[in-house]
Protein backbone atom coordinates (compact mmCIF):
# COMPACT_ATOMS: atom_id res chain seq x y z
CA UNK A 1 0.00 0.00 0.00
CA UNK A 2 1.72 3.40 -1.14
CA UNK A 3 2.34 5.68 1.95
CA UNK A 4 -0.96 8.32 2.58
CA UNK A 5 -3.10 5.64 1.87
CA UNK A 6 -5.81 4.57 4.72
CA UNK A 7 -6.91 1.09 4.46
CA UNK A 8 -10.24 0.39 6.61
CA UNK A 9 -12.48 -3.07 6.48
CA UNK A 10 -15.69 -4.01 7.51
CA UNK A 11 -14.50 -4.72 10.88
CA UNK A 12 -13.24 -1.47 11.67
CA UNK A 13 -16.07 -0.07 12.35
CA UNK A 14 -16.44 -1.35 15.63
CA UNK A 15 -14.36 1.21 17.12
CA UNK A 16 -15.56 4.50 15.67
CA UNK A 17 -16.74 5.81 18.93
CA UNK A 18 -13.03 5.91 20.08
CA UNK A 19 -12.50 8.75 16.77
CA UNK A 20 -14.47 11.54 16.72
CA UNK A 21 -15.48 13.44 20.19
CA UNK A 22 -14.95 16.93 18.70
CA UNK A 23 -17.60 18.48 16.93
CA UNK A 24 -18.70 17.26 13.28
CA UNK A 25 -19.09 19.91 10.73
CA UNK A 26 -23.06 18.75 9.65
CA UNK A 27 -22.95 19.90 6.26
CA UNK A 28 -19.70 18.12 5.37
CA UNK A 29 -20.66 15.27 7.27
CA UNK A 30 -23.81 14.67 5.69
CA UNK A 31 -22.45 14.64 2.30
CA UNK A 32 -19.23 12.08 3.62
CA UNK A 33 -21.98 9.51 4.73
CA UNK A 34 -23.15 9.29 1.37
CA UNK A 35 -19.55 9.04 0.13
CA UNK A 36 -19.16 6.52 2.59
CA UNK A 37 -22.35 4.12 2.08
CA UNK A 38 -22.05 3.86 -2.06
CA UNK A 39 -18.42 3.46 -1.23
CA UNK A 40 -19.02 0.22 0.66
CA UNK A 41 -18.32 -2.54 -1.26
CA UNK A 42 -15.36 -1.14 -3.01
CA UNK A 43 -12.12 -2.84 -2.83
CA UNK A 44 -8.36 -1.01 -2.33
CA UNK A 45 -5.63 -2.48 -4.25
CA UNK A 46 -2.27 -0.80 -3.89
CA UNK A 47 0.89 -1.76 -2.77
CA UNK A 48 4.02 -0.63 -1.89
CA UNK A 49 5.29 0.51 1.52
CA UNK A 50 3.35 0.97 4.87
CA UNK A 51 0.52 3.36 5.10
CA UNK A 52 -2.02 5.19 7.17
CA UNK A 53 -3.92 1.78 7.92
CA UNK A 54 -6.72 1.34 10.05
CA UNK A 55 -6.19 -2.66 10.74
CA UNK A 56 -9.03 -3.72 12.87
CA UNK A 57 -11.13 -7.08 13.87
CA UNK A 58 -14.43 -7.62 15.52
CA UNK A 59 -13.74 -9.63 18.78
CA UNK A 60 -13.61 -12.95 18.19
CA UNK A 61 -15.94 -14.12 21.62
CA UNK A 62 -19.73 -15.52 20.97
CA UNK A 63 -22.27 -13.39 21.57
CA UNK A 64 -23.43 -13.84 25.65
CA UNK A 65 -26.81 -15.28 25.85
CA UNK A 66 -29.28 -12.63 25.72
CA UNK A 67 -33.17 -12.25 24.55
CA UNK A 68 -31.36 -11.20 21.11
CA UNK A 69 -30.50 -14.46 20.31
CA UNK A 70 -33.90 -15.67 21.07
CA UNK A 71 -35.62 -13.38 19.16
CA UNK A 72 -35.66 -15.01 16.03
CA UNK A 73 -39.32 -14.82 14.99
CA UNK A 74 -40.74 -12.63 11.71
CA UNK A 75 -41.72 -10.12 13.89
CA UNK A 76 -38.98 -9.55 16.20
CA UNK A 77 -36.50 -9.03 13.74
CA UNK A 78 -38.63 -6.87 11.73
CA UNK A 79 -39.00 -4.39 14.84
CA UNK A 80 -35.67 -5.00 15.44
CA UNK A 81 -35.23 -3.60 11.77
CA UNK A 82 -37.19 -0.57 12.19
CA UNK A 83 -35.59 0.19 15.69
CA UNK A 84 -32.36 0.35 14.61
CA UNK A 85 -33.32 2.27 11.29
CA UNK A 86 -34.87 4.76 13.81
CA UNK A 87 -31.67 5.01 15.41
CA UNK A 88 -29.84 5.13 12.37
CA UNK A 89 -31.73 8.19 11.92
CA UNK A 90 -29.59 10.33 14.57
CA UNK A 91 -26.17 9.18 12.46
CA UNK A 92 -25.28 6.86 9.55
CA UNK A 93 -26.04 3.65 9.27
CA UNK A 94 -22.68 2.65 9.18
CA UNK A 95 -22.52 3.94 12.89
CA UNK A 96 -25.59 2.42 13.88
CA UNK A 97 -24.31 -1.30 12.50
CA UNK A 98 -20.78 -0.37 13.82
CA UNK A 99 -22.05 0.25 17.24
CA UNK A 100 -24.73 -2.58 17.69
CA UNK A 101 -21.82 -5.23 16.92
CA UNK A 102 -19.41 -4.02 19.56
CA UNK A 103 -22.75 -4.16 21.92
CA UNK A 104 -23.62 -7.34 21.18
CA UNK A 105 -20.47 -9.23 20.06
CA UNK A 106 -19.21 -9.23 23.27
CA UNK A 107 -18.54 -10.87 26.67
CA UNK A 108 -18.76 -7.73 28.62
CA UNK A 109 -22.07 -6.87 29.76
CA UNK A 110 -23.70 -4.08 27.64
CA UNK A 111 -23.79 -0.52 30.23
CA UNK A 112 -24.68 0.65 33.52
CA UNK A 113 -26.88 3.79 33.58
CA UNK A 114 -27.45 6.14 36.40
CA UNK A 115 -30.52 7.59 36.67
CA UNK A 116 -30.66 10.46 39.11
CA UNK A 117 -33.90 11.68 40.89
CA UNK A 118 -34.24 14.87 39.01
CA UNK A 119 -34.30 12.59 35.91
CA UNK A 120 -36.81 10.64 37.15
CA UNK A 121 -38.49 13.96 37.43
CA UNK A 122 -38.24 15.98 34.35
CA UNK A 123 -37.46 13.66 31.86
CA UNK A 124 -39.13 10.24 32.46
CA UNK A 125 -40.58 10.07 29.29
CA UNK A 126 -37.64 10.70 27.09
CA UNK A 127 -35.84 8.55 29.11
CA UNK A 128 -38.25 5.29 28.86
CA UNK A 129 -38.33 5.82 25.40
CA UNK A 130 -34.48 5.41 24.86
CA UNK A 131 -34.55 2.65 26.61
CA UNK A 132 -37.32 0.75 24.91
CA UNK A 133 -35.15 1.44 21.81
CA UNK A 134 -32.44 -0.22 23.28
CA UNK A 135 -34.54 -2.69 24.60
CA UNK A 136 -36.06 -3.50 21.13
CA UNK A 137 -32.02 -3.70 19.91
CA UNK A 138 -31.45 -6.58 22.40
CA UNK A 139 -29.27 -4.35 24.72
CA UNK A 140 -30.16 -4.37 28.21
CA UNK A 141 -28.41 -1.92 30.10
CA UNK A 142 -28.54 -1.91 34.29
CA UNK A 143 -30.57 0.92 35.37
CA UNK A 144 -29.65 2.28 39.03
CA UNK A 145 -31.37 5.38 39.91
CA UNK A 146 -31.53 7.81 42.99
CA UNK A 147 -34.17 10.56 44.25
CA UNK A 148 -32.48 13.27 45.38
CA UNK A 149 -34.58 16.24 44.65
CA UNK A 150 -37.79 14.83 45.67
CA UNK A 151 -36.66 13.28 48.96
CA UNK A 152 -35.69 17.30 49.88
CA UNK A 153 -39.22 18.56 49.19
CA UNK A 154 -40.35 15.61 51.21
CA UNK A 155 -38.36 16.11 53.96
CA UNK A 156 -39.28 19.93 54.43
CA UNK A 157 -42.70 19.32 53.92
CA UNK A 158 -42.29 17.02 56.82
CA UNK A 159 -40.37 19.74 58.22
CA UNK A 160 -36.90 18.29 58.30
CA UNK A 161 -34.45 20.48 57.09
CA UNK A 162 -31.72 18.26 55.00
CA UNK A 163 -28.55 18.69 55.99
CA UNK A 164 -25.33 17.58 54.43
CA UNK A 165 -21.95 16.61 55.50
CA UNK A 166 -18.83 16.62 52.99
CA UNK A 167 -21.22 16.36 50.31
CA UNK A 168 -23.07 13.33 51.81
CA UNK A 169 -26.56 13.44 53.22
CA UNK A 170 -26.89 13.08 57.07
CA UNK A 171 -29.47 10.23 56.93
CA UNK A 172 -31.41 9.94 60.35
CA UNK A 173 -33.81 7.67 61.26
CA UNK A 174 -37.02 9.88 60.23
CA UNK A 175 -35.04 10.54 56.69
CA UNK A 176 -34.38 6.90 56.13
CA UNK A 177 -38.02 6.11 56.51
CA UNK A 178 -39.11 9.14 54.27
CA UNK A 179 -36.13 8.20 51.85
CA UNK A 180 -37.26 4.02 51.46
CA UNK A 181 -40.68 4.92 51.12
CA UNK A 182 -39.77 7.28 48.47
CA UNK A 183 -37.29 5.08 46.41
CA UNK A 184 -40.12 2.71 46.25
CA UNK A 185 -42.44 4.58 44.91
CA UNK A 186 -40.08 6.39 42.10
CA UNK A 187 -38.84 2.68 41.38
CA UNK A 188 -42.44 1.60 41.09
CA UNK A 189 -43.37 4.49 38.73
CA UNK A 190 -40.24 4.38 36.62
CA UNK A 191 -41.04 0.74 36.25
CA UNK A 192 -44.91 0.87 35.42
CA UNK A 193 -43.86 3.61 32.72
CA UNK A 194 -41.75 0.79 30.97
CA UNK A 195 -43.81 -1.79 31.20
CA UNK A 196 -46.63 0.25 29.55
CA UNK A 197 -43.72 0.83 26.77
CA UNK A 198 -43.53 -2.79 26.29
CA UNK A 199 -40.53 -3.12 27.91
CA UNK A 200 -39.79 -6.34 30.16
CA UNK A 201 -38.08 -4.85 33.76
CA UNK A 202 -37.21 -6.77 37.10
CA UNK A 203 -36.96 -4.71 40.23
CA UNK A 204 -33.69 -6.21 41.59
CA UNK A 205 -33.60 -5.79 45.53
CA UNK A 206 -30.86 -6.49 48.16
CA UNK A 207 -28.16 -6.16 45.26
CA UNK A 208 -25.80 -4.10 47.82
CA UNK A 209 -24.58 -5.21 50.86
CA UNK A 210 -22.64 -2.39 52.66
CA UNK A 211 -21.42 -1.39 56.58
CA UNK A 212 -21.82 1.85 57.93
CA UNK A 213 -19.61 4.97 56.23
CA UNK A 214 -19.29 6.52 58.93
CA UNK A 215 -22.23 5.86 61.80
CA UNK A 216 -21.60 9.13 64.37
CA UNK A 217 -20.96 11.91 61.18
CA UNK A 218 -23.39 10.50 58.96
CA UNK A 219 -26.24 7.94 60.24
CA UNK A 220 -27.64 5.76 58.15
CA UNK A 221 -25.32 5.80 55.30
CA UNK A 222 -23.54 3.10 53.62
CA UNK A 223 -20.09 1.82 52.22
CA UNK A 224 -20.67 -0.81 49.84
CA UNK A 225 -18.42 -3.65 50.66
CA UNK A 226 -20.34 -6.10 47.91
CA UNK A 227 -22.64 -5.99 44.73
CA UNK A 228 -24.86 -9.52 44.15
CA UNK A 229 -24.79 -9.66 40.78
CA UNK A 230 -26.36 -12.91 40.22
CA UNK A 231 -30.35 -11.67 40.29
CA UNK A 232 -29.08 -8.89 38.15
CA UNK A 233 -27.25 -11.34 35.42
CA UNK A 234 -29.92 -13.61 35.56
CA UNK A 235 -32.62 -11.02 34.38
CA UNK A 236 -30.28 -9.93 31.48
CA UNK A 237 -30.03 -13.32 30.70
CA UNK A 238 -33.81 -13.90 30.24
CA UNK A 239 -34.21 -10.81 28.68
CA UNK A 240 -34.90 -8.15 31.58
CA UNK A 241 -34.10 -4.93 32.00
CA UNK A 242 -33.21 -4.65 35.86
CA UNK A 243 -33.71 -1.41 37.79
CA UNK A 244 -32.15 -0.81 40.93
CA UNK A 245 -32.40 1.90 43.60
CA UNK A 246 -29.39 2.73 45.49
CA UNK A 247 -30.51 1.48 48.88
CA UNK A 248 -27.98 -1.49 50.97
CA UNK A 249 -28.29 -4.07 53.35
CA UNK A 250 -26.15 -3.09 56.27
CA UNK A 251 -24.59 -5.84 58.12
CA UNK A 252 -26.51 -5.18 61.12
CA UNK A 253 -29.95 -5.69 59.24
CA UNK A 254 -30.73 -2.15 58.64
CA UNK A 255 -31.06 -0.58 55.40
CA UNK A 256 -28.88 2.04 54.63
CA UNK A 257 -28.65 4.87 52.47
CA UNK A 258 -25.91 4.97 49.33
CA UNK A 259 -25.50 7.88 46.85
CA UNK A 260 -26.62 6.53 43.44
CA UNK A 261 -23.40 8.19 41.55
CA UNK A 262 -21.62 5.71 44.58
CA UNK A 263 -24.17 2.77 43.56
CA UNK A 264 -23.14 3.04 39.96
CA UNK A 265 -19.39 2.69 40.17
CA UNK A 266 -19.93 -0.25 42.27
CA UNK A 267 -21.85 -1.71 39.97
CA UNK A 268 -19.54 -0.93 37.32
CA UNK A 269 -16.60 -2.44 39.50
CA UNK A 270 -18.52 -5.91 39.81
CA UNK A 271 -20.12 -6.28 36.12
CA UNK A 272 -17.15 -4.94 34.26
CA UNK A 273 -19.79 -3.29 31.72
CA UNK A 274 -18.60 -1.78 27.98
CA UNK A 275 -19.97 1.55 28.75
CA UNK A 276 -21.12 3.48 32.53
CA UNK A 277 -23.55 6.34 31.65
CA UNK A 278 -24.27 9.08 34.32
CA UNK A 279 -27.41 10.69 33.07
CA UNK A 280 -27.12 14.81 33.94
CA UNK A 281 -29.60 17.61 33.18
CA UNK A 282 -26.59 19.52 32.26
CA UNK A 283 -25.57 16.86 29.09
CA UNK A 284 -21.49 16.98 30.67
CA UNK A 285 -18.80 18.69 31.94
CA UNK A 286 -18.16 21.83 31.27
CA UNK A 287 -14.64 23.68 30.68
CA UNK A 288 -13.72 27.27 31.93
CA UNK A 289 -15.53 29.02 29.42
CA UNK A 290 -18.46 27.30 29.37
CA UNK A 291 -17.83 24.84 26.40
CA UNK A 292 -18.76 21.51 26.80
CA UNK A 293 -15.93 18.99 27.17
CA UNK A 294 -16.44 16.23 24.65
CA UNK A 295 -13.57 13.70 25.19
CA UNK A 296 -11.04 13.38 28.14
CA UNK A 297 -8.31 10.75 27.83
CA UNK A 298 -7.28 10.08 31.36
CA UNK A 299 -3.73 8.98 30.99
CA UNK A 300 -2.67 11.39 28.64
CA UNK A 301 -5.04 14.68 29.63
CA UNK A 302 -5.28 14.49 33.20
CA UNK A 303 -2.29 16.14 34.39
CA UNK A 304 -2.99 18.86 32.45
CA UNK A 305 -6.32 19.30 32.81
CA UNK A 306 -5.89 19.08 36.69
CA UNK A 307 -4.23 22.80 35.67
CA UNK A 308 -7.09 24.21 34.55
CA UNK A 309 -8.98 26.77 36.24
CA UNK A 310 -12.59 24.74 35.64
CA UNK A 311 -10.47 21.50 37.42
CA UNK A 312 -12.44 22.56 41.21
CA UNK A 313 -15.32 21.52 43.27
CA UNK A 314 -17.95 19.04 41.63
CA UNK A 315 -15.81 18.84 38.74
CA UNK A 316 -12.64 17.54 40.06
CA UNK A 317 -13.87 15.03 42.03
CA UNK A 318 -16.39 13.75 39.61
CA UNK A 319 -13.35 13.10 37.29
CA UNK A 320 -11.19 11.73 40.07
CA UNK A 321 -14.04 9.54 40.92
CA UNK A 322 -14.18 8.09 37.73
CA UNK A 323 -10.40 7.76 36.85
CA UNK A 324 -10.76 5.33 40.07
CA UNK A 325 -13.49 3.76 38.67
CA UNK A 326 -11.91 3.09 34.85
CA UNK A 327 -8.80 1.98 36.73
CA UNK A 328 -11.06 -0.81 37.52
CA UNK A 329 -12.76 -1.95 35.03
CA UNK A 330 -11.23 -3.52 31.66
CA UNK A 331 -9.24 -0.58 29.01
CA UNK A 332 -12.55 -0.85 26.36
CA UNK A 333 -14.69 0.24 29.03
CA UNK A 334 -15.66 4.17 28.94
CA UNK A 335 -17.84 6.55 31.28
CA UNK A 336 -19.91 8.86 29.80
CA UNK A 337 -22.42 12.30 31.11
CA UNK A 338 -25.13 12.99 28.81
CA UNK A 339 -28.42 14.44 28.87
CA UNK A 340 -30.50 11.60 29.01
CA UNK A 341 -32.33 12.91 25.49
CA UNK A 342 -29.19 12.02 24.15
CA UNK A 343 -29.04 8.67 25.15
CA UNK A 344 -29.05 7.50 21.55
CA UNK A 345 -26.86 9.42 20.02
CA UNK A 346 -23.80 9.16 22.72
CA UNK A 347 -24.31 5.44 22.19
CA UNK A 348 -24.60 5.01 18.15
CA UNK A 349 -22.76 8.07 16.81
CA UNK A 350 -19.36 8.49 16.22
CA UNK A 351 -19.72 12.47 17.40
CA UNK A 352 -21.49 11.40 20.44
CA UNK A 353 -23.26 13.95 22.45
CA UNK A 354 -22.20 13.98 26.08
CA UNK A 355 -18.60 13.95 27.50
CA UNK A 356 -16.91 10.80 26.80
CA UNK A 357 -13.97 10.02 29.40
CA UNK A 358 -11.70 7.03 29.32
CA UNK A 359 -8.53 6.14 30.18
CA UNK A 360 -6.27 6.14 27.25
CA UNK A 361 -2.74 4.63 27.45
CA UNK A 362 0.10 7.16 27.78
CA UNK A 363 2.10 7.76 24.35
CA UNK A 364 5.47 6.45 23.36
CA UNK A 365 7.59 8.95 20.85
CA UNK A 366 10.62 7.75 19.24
CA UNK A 367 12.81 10.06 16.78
CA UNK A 368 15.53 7.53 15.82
CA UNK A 369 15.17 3.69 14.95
CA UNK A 370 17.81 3.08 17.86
CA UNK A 371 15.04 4.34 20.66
CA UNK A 372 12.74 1.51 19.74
CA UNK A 373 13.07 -1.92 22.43
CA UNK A 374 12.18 -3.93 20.12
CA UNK A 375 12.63 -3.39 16.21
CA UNK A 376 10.68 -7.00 15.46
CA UNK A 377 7.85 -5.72 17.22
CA UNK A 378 7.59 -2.53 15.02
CA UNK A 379 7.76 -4.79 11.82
CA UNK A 380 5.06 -6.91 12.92
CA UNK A 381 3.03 -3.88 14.13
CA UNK A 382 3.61 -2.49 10.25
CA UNK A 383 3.40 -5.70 8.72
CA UNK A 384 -0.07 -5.94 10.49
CA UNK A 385 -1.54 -3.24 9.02
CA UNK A 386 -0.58 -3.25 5.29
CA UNK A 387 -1.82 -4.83 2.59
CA UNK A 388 -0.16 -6.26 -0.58
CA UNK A 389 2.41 -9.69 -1.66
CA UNK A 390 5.38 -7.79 -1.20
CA UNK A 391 4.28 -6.42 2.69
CA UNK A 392 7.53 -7.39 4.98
CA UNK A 393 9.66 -6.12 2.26
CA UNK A 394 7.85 -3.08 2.31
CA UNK A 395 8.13 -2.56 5.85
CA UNK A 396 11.65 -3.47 6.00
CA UNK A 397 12.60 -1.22 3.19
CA UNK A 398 10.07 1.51 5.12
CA UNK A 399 12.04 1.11 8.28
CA UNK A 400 15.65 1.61 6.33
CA UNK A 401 14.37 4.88 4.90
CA UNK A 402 14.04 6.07 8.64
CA UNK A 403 17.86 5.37 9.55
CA UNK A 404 18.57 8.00 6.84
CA UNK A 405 15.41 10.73 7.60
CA UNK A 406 13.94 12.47 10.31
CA UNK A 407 10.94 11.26 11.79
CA UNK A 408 8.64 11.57 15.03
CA UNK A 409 6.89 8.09 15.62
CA UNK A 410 3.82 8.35 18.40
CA UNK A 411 2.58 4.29 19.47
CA UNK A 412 2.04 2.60 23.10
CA UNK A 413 3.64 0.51 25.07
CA UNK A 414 1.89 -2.85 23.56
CA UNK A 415 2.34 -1.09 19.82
CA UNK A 416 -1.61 -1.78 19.05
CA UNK A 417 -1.24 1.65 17.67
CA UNK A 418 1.12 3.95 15.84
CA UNK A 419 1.92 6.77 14.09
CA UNK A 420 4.97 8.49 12.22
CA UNK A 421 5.43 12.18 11.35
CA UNK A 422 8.43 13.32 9.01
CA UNK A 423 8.81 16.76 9.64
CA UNK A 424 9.48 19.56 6.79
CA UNK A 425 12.66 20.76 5.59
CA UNK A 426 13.70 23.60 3.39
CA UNK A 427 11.82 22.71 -0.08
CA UNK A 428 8.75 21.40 1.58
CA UNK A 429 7.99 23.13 4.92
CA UNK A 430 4.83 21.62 6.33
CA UNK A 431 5.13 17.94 8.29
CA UNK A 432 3.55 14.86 6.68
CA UNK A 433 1.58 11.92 8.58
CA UNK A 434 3.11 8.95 6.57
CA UNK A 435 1.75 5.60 8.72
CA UNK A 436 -0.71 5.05 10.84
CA UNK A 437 -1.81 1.72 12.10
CA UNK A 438 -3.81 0.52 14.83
CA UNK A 439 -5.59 -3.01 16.39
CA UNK A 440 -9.47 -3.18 17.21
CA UNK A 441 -8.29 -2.55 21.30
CA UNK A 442 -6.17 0.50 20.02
CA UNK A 443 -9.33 2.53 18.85
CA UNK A 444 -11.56 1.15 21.43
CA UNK A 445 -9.10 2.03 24.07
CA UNK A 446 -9.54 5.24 23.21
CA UNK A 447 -4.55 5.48 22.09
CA UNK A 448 -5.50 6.71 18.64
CA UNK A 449 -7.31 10.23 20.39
CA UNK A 450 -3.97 10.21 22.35
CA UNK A 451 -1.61 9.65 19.28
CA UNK A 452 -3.24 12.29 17.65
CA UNK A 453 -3.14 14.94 20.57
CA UNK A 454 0.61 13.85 21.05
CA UNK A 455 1.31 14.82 17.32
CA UNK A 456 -0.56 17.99 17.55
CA UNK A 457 1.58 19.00 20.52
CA UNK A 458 4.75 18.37 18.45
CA UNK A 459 3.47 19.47 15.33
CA UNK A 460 1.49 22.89 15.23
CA UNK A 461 0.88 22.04 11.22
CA UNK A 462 0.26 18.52 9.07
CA UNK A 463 -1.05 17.40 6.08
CA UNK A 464 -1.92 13.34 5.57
CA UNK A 465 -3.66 11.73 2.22
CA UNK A 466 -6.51 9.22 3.14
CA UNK A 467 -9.01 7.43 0.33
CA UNK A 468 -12.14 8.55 0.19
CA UNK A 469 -13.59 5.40 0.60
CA UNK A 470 -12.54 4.94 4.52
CA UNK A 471 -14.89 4.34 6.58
CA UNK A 472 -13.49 6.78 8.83
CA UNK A 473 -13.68 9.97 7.21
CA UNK A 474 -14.97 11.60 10.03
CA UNK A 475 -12.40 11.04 12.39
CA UNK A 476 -10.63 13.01 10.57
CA UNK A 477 -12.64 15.53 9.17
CA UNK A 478 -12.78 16.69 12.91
CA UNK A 479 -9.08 16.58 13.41
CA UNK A 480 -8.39 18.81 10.07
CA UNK A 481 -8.85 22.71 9.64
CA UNK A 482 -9.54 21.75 5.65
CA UNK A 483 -9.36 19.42 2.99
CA UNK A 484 -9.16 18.76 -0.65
CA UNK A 485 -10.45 16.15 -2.48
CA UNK A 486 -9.09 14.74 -5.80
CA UNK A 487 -9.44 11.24 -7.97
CA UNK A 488 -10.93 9.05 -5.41
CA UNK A 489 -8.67 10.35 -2.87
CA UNK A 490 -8.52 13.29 0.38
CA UNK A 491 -6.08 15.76 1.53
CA UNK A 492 -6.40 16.88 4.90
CA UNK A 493 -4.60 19.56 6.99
CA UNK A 494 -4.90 21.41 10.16
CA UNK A 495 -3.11 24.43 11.15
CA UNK A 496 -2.19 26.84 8.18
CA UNK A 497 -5.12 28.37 5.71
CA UNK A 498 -5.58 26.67 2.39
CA UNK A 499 -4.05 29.40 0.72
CA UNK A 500 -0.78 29.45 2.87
CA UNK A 501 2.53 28.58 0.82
CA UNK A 502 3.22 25.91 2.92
CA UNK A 503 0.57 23.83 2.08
CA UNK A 504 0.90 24.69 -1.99
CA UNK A 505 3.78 21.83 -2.71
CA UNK A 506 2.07 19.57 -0.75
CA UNK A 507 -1.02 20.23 -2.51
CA UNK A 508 1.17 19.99 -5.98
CA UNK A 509 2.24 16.84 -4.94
CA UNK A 510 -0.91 15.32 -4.25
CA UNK A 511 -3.06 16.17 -7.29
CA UNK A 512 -0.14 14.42 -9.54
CA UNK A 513 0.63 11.18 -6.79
CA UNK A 514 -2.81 11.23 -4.80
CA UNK A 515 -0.45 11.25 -1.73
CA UNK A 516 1.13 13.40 0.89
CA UNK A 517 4.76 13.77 0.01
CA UNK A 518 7.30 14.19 3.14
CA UNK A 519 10.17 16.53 2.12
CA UNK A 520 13.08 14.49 1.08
């Protein structure tokens, strides 16, 4: 495969969540779904040296039992059809099919989503209604959900004033009464809604077992020390949606109050889910200037963002409670804070619509062959991703031609991903992206985000060549200022203008090779 060119399959498309958190340009996205859908079925063919290759596979494990697999009949998989064209809807069908594999072909469980009170409030019907769609997909996500607000106006009207310790509610005796009797009744309600929807739900009690947090400062108020997931697994299994409220069994016999944000990561800790959803009336975090944050990448972004001025209060210790929690739970897994009308389109787009945080890996940068541990590992990670007969002479010819050159090459520890970056000299100014390659657990792990940041970092301006029939456009539509496109192929850059003289021999060079040229 000549260098510039991006090579994606069918099977990459199970990790397009991982590419594109910043914000899609509609207008040119519209018109690149098309591109992409009558694209489809086209094959590549080109070879030569290692490229910008997207080598990806679907994970090899059998689906887990679910009611999907039993749903077989006519009619199931016809509203299963018109579900997930409804979905398809908020994207590109490419997305939606993309999204629904890496939910179902797997051994993970599907998500855990926490529902808070003033949810359960304001926006019970938009919420049901995402979840019959998932429901009607075959996805059965754990539903854990808290009633903040309304236990509050109960309490004063019973004229107890609530009162808060650290952030934790002081739960006496008279509040734990007023608080169980309300949990009921929202978990009753929240339940009869779905069931009217059609959907099938299990009210899953005594899930948490927990001891006191801290009996003299704070009552009634538990520490979970253990989540039974058996009732919960079991209902998943026969095709239930299980709702929880985030009550515990103390040791002692008496129930005890947990805060549902709390409940959730537990849950998350014990069934290892692909995705842990906090549902927020706000739709995410927010940065200093009142932009929403769309992705964070723990490992790489954390230091610095623990710099920033917005890094305080509720904030910070939301996203220190959930790098704990991701520490935890296995490197596909992601947390994510939407509005819950979004539901939908955080889980089946590639732009999402919440903020997305996982953890990343931390980024590896060579600049000389010499710095790499292990130079049979880099072959195999290039060999990997190219196509064509002549592939490991490629990539060992490729790998001579950076003894004699300058290059920047970003790629973690395991090598599932990397990139390399020759920089500009005197006749060509502007750096090139010559090779990128990454594994399924590369994009779903969230390294390629990282890669790119890395490279931005180093590189203030880049141009890179990809074919227009990648199913990935997108990704990097978002990560370019412009683009040109030319014979079946795309030039992207970020940086300069598309008038600057930089980019002009790069440009030349493309319309007569269809590639990127580095300077020699």
């Amino acid at each position: 495969m000549l260098p510039g060119v991006v090579r994606v399959g069918e099977a990459g498309q199970t990790a397009a969540r991982t590419f594109s958190r910043a914000a899609v340009n509609s207008s040119r996205y519209r018109s690149l779904s098309t591109a992409r859908q009558n694209a489809a079925s086209r094959p590549t063919a080109r070879a030569a040296t290692p490229s910008l290759t997207s080598t990806r596979s679907l994970n090899s494990a059998v689906p887990r039992t679910s009611a999907l697999s039993a749903a077989s009949s006519p009619t199931s998989n016809r509203i299963r059809e018109i579900v997930a064209q409804t979905i398809s809807n908020i994207g590109s069908k490419r997305e939606t099919a993309a999204y629904l594999r890496v939910f179902t072909v797997t051994d993970q469980q599907f998500a855990v989503i926490k529902v808070g009170g003033a949810i359960l409030r304001d926006y019970l019907d938009e919420l049901c209604g995402s979840i019959l769609l998932l429901y009607e997909l075959g996805l059965y996500p754990i539903v854990v959900h808290g009633g903040g607000p309304q236990l509050n106006s109960l309490l004063e009207a019973a004229g107890v004033e609530p009162q808060f310790e650290g952030g934790i509610r002081v739960t006496d005796v008279k509040t734990l009464g007023i608080a169980r009797k309300l949990f009921l009744e929202e978990n009753a309600r929240f339940i009869e809604r779905l069931d009217s929807l059609g959907v099938a739900t299990r009210a899953i009690q005594g899930a948490f077992r927990a001891t006191y947090l801290d009996k003299e400062k704070w009552q009634y108020v538990g520490k979970i020390t253990e989540v039974r997931t058996q009732a919960i697994e079991s209902s998943i299994r026969a095709g239930y949606v299980p709702i929880l409220t985030s009550m515990a069994e103390g040791d002692d016999g008496h129930l005890l109050n947990v805060n549902a944000d709390v409940a959730a990561a537990e849950l998350a800790r014990a069934l290892k889910p692909l995705k842990v959803v906090y549902l927020s009336e706000k739709g995410g975090l927010f940065n200093g200037e009142d932009k929403k944050i769309s992705q964070i990448n723990l490992d790489e972004e954390l230091e610095t963002i623990s710099r920033q001025p917005f890094f305080k209060f509720g904030t910070r210790l939301k996203i220190l409670e959930i790098h704990d929690l991701l520490k935890d739970l296995p490197r596909s897994s992601s947390v994510a804070i939407i509005h819950p009308s979004d539901l939908e389109k955080e889980l089946f787009t590639d732009s999402g619509a919440g903020t997305l945080i996982r953890l990343g890996d931390r980024i590896q940068k060579a600049t000389s062959i010499s710095e790499f541990k292990d130079i049979e590992k880099l072959k195999a990670a290039l060999v990997g991703s190219s196509q064509g007969l002549d592939t490991e002479a490629s990539v060992d010819t490729f790998i001579n031609s950076l003894e004699e050159k300058k290059f920047s090459a970003y790629y973690d520890d395991a090598m599932q991903c990397i990139a390399i970056v020759k920089p500009g000299g005197a006749k060509q100014t502007m750096a090139v992206l010559t090779s990128l390659s990454t594994t399924k657990s590369g994009w779903l792990s969230g390294m390629m985000d990282n890669i790119f940041t890395a490279i931005k970092q180093d590189y203030p301006t880049l141009a890179w060549a990809v074919d227009e029939r990648d199913e990935n456009l997108a990704w990097f539509f978002e990560r370019s200022d412009g683009s040109f496109h030319n014979d079946g192929r795309v030039l992207f850059y970020y940086g300069t203008s598309m008038r600057s003289d930089a980019l002009v021999p790069v440009y030349e060079d493309f319309l007569k090779s269809g590639q990127a040229t580095p300077s020699e």
